[in-house]
PDB file of N, CA and C in Angstrom:
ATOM      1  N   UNK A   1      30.765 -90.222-125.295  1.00  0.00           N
ATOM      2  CA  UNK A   1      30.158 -90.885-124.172  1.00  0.00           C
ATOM      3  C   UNK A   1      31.259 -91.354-123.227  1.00  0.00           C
ATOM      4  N   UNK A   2      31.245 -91.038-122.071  1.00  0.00           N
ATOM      5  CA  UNK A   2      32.325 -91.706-121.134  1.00  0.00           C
ATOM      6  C   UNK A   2      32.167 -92.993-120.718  1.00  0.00           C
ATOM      7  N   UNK A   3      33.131 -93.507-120.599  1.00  0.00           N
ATOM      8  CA  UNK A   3      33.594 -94.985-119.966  1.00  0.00           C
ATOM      9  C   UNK A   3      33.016 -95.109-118.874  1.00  0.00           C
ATOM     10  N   UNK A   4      32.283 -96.172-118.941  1.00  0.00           N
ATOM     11  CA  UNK A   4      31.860 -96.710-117.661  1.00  0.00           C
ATOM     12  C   UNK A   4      33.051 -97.466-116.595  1.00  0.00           C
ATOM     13  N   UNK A   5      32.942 -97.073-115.380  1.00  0.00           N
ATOM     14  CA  UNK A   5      33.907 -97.840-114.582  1.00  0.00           C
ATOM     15  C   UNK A   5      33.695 -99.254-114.408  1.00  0.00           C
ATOM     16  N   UNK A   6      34.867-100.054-114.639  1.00  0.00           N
ATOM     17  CA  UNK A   6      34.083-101.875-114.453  1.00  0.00           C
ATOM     18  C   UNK A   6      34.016-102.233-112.573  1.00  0.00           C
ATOM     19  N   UNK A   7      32.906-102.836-112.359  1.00  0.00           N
ATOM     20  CA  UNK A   7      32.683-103.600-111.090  1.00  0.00           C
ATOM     21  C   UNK A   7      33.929-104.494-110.922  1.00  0.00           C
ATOM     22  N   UNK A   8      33.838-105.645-111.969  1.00  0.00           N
ATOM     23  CA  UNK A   8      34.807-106.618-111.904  1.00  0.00           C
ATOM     24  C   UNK A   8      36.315-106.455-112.447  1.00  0.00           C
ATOM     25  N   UNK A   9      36.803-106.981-111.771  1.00  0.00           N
ATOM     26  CA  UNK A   9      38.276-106.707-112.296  1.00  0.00           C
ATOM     27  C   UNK A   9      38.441-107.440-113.664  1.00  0.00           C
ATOM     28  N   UNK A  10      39.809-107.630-114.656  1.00  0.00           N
ATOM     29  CA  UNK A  10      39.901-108.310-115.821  1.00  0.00           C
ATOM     30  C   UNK A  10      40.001-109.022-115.316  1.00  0.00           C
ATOM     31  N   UNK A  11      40.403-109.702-114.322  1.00  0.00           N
ATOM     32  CA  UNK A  11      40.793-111.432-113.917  1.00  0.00           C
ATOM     33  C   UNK A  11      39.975-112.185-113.670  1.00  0.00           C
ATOM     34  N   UNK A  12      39.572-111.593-112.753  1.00  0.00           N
ATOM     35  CA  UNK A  12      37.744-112.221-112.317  1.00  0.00           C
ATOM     36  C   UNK A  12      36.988-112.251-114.071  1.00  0.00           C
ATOM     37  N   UNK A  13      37.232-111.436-114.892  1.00  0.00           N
ATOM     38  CA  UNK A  13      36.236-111.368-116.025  1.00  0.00           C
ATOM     39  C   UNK A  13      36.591-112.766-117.103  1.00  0.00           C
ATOM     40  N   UNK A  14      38.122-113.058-116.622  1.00  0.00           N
ATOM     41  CA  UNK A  14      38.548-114.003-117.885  1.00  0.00           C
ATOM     42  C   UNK A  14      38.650-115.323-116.920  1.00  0.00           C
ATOM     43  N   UNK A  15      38.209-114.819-115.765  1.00  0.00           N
ATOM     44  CA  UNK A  15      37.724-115.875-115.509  1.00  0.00           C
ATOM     45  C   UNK A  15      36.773-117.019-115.463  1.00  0.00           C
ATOM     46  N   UNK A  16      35.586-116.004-115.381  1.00  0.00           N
ATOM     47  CA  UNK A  16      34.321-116.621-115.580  1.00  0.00           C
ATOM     48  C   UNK A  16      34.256-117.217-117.413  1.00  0.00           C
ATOM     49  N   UNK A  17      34.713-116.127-118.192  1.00  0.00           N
ATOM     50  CA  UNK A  17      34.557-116.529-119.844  1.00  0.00           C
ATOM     51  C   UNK A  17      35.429-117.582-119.516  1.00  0.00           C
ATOM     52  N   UNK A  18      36.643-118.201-119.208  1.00  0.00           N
ATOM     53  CA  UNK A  18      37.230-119.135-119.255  1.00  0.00           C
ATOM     54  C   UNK A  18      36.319-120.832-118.578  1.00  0.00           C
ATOM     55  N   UNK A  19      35.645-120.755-117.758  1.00  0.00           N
ATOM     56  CA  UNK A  19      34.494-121.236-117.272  1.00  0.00           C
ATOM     57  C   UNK A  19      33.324-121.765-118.229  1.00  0.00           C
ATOM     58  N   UNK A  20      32.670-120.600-119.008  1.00  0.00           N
ATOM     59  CA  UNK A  20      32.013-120.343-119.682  1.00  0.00           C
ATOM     60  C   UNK A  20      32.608-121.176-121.456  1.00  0.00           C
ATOM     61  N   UNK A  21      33.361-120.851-120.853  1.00  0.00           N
ATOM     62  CA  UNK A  21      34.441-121.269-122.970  1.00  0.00           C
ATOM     63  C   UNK A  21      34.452-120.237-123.528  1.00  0.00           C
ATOM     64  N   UNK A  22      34.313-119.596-123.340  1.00  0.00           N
ATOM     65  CA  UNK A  22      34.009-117.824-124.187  1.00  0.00           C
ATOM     66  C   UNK A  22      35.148-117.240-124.239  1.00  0.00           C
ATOM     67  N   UNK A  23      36.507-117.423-123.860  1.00  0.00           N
ATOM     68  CA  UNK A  23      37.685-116.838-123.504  1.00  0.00           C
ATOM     69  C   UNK A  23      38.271-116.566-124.776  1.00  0.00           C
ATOM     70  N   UNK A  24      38.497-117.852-125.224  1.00  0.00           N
ATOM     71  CA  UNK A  24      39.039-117.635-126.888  1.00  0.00           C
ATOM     72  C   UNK A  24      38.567-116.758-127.543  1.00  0.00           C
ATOM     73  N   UNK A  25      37.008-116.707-127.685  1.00  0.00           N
ATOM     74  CA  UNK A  25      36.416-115.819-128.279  1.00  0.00           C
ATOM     75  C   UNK A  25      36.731-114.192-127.835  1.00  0.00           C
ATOM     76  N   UNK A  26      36.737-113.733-126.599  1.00  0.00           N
ATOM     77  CA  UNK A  26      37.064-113.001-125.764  1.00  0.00           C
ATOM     78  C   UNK A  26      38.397-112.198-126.309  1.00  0.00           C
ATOM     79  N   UNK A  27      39.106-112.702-125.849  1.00  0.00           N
ATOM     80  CA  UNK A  27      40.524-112.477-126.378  1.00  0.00           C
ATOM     81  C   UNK A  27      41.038-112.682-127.812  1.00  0.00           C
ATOM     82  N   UNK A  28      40.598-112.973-128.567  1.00  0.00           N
ATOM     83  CA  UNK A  28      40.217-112.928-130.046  1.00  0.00           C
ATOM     84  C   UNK A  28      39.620-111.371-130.629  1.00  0.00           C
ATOM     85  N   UNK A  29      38.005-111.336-130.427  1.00  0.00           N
ATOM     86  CA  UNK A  29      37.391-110.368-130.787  1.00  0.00           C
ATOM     87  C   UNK A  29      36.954-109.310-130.177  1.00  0.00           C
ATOM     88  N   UNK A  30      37.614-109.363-128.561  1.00  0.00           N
ATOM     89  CA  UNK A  30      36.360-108.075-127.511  1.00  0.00           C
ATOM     90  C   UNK A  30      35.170-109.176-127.281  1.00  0.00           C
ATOM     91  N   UNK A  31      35.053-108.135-125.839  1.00  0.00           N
ATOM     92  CA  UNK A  31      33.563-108.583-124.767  1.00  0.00           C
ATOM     93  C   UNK A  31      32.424-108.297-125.970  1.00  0.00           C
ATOM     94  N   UNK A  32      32.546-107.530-126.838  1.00  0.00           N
ATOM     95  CA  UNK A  32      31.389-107.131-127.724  1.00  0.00           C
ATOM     96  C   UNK A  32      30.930-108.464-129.078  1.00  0.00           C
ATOM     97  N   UNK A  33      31.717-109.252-128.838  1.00  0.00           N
ATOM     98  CA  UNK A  33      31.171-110.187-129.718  1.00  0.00           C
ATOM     99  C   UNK A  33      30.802-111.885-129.216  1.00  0.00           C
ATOM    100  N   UNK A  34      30.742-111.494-127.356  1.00  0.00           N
ATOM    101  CA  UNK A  34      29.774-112.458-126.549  1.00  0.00           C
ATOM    102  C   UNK A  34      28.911-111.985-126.839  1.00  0.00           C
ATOM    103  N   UNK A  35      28.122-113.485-126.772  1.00  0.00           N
ATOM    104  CA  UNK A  35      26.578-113.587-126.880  1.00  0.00           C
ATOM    105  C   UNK A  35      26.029-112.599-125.558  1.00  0.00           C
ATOM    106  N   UNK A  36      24.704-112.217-125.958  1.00  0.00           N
ATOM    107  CA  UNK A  36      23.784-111.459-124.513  1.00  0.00           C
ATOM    108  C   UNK A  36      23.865-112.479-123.850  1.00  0.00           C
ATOM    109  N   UNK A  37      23.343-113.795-124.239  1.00  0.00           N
ATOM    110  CA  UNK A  37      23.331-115.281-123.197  1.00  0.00           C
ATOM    111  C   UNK A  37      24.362-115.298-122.171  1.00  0.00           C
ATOM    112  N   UNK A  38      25.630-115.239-123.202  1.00  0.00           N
ATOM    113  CA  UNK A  38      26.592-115.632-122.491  1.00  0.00           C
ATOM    114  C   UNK A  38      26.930-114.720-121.981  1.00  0.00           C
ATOM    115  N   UNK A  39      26.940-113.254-121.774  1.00  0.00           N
ATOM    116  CA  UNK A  39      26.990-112.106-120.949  1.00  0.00           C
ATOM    117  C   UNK A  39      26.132-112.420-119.654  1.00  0.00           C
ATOM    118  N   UNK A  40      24.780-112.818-119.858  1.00  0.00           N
ATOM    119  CA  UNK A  40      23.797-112.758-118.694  1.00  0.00           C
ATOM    120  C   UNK A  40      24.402-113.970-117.567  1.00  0.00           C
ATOM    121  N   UNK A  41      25.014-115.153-118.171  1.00  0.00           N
ATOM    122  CA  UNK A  41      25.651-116.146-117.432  1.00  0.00           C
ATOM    123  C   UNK A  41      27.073-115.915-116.728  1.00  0.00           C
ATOM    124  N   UNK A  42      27.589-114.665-117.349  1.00  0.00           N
ATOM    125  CA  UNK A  42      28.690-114.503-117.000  1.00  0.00           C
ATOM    126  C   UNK A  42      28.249-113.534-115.350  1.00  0.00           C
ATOM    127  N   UNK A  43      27.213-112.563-115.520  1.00  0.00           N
ATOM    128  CA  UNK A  43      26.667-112.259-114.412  1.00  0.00           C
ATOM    129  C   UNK A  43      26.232-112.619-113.268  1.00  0.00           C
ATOM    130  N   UNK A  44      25.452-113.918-113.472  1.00  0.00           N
ATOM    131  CA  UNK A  44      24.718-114.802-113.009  1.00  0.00           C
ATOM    132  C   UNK A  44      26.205-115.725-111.831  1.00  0.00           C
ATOM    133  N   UNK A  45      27.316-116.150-112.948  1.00  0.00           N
ATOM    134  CA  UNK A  45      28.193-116.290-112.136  1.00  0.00           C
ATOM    135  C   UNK A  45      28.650-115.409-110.979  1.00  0.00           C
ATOM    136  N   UNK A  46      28.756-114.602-112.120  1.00  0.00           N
ATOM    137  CA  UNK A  46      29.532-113.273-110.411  1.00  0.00           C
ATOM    138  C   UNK A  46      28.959-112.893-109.471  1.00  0.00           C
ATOM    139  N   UNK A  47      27.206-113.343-109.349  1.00  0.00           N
ATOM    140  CA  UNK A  47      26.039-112.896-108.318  1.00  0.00           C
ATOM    141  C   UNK A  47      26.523-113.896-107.516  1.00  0.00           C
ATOM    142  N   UNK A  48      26.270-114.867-108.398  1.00  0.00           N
ATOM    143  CA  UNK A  48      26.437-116.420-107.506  1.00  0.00           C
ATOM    144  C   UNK A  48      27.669-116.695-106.273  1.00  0.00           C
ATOM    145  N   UNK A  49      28.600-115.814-106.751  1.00  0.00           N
ATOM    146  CA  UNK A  49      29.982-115.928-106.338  1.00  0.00           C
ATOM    147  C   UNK A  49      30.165-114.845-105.348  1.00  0.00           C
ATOM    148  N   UNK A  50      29.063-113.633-105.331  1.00  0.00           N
ATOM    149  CA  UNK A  50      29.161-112.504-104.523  1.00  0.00           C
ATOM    150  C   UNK A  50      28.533-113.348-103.383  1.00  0.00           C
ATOM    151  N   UNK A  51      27.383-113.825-103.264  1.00  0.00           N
ATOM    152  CA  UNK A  51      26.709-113.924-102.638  1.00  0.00           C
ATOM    153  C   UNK A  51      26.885-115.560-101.475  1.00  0.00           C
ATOM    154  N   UNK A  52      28.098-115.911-102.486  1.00  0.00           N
ATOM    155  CA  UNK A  52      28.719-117.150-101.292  1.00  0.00           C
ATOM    156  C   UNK A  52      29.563-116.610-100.139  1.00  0.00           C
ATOM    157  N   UNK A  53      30.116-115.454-100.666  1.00  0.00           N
ATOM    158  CA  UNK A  53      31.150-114.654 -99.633  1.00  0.00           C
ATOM    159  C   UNK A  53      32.617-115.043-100.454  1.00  0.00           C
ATOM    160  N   UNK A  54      32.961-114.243 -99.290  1.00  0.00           N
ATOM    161  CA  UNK A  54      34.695-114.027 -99.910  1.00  0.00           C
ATOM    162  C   UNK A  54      35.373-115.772 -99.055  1.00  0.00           C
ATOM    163  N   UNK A  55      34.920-116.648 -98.558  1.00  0.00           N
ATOM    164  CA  UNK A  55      35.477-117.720 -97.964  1.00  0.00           C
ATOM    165  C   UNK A  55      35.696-119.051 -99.008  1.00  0.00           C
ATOM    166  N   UNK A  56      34.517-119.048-100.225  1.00  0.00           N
ATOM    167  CA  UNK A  56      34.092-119.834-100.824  1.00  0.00           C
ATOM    168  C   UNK A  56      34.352-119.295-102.236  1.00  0.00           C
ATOM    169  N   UNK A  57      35.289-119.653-103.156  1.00  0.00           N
ATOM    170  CA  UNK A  57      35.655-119.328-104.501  1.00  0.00           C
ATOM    171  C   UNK A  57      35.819-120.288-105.161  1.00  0.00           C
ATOM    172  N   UNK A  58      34.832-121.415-104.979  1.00  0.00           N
ATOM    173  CA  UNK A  58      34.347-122.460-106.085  1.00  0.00           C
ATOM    174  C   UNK A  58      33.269-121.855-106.688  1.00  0.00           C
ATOM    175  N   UNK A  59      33.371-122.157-108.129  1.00  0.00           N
ATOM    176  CA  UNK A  59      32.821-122.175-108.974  1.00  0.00           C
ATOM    177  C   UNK A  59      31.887-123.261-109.255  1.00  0.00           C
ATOM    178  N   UNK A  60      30.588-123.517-109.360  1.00  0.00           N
ATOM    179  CA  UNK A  60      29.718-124.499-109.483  1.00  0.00           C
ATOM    180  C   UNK A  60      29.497-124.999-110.430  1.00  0.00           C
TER     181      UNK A  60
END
């Protein structure tokens, strides 16, 4: 099966898990042993963050 290309970069990604608290875990075991929860929140961030624009890179 081929690799999917990622949207988000790694930085942006350890970013949000770092946010989240999930980082340790992250960098410990792989994206594959976040929760779906905490996957769907990690999304939810990056919508949130698309959709303020590129002027505004607070995190809520």
């Amino acid at each position: 099966m081929a690799k999917r290309k990622s949207v988000m970069s790694d930085a942006l990604k350890a970013e949000f898990a770092r946010e989240l608290g999930v980082y340790d875990t992250v960098k410990r075991e792989g994206w594959g042993s976040v929760s779906s929860k905490n996957c769907g929140n990690l999304v939810k961030m990056a919508i949130e963050k698309a959709n303020r624009g590129p002027g505004d890179n607070q995190l809520k």
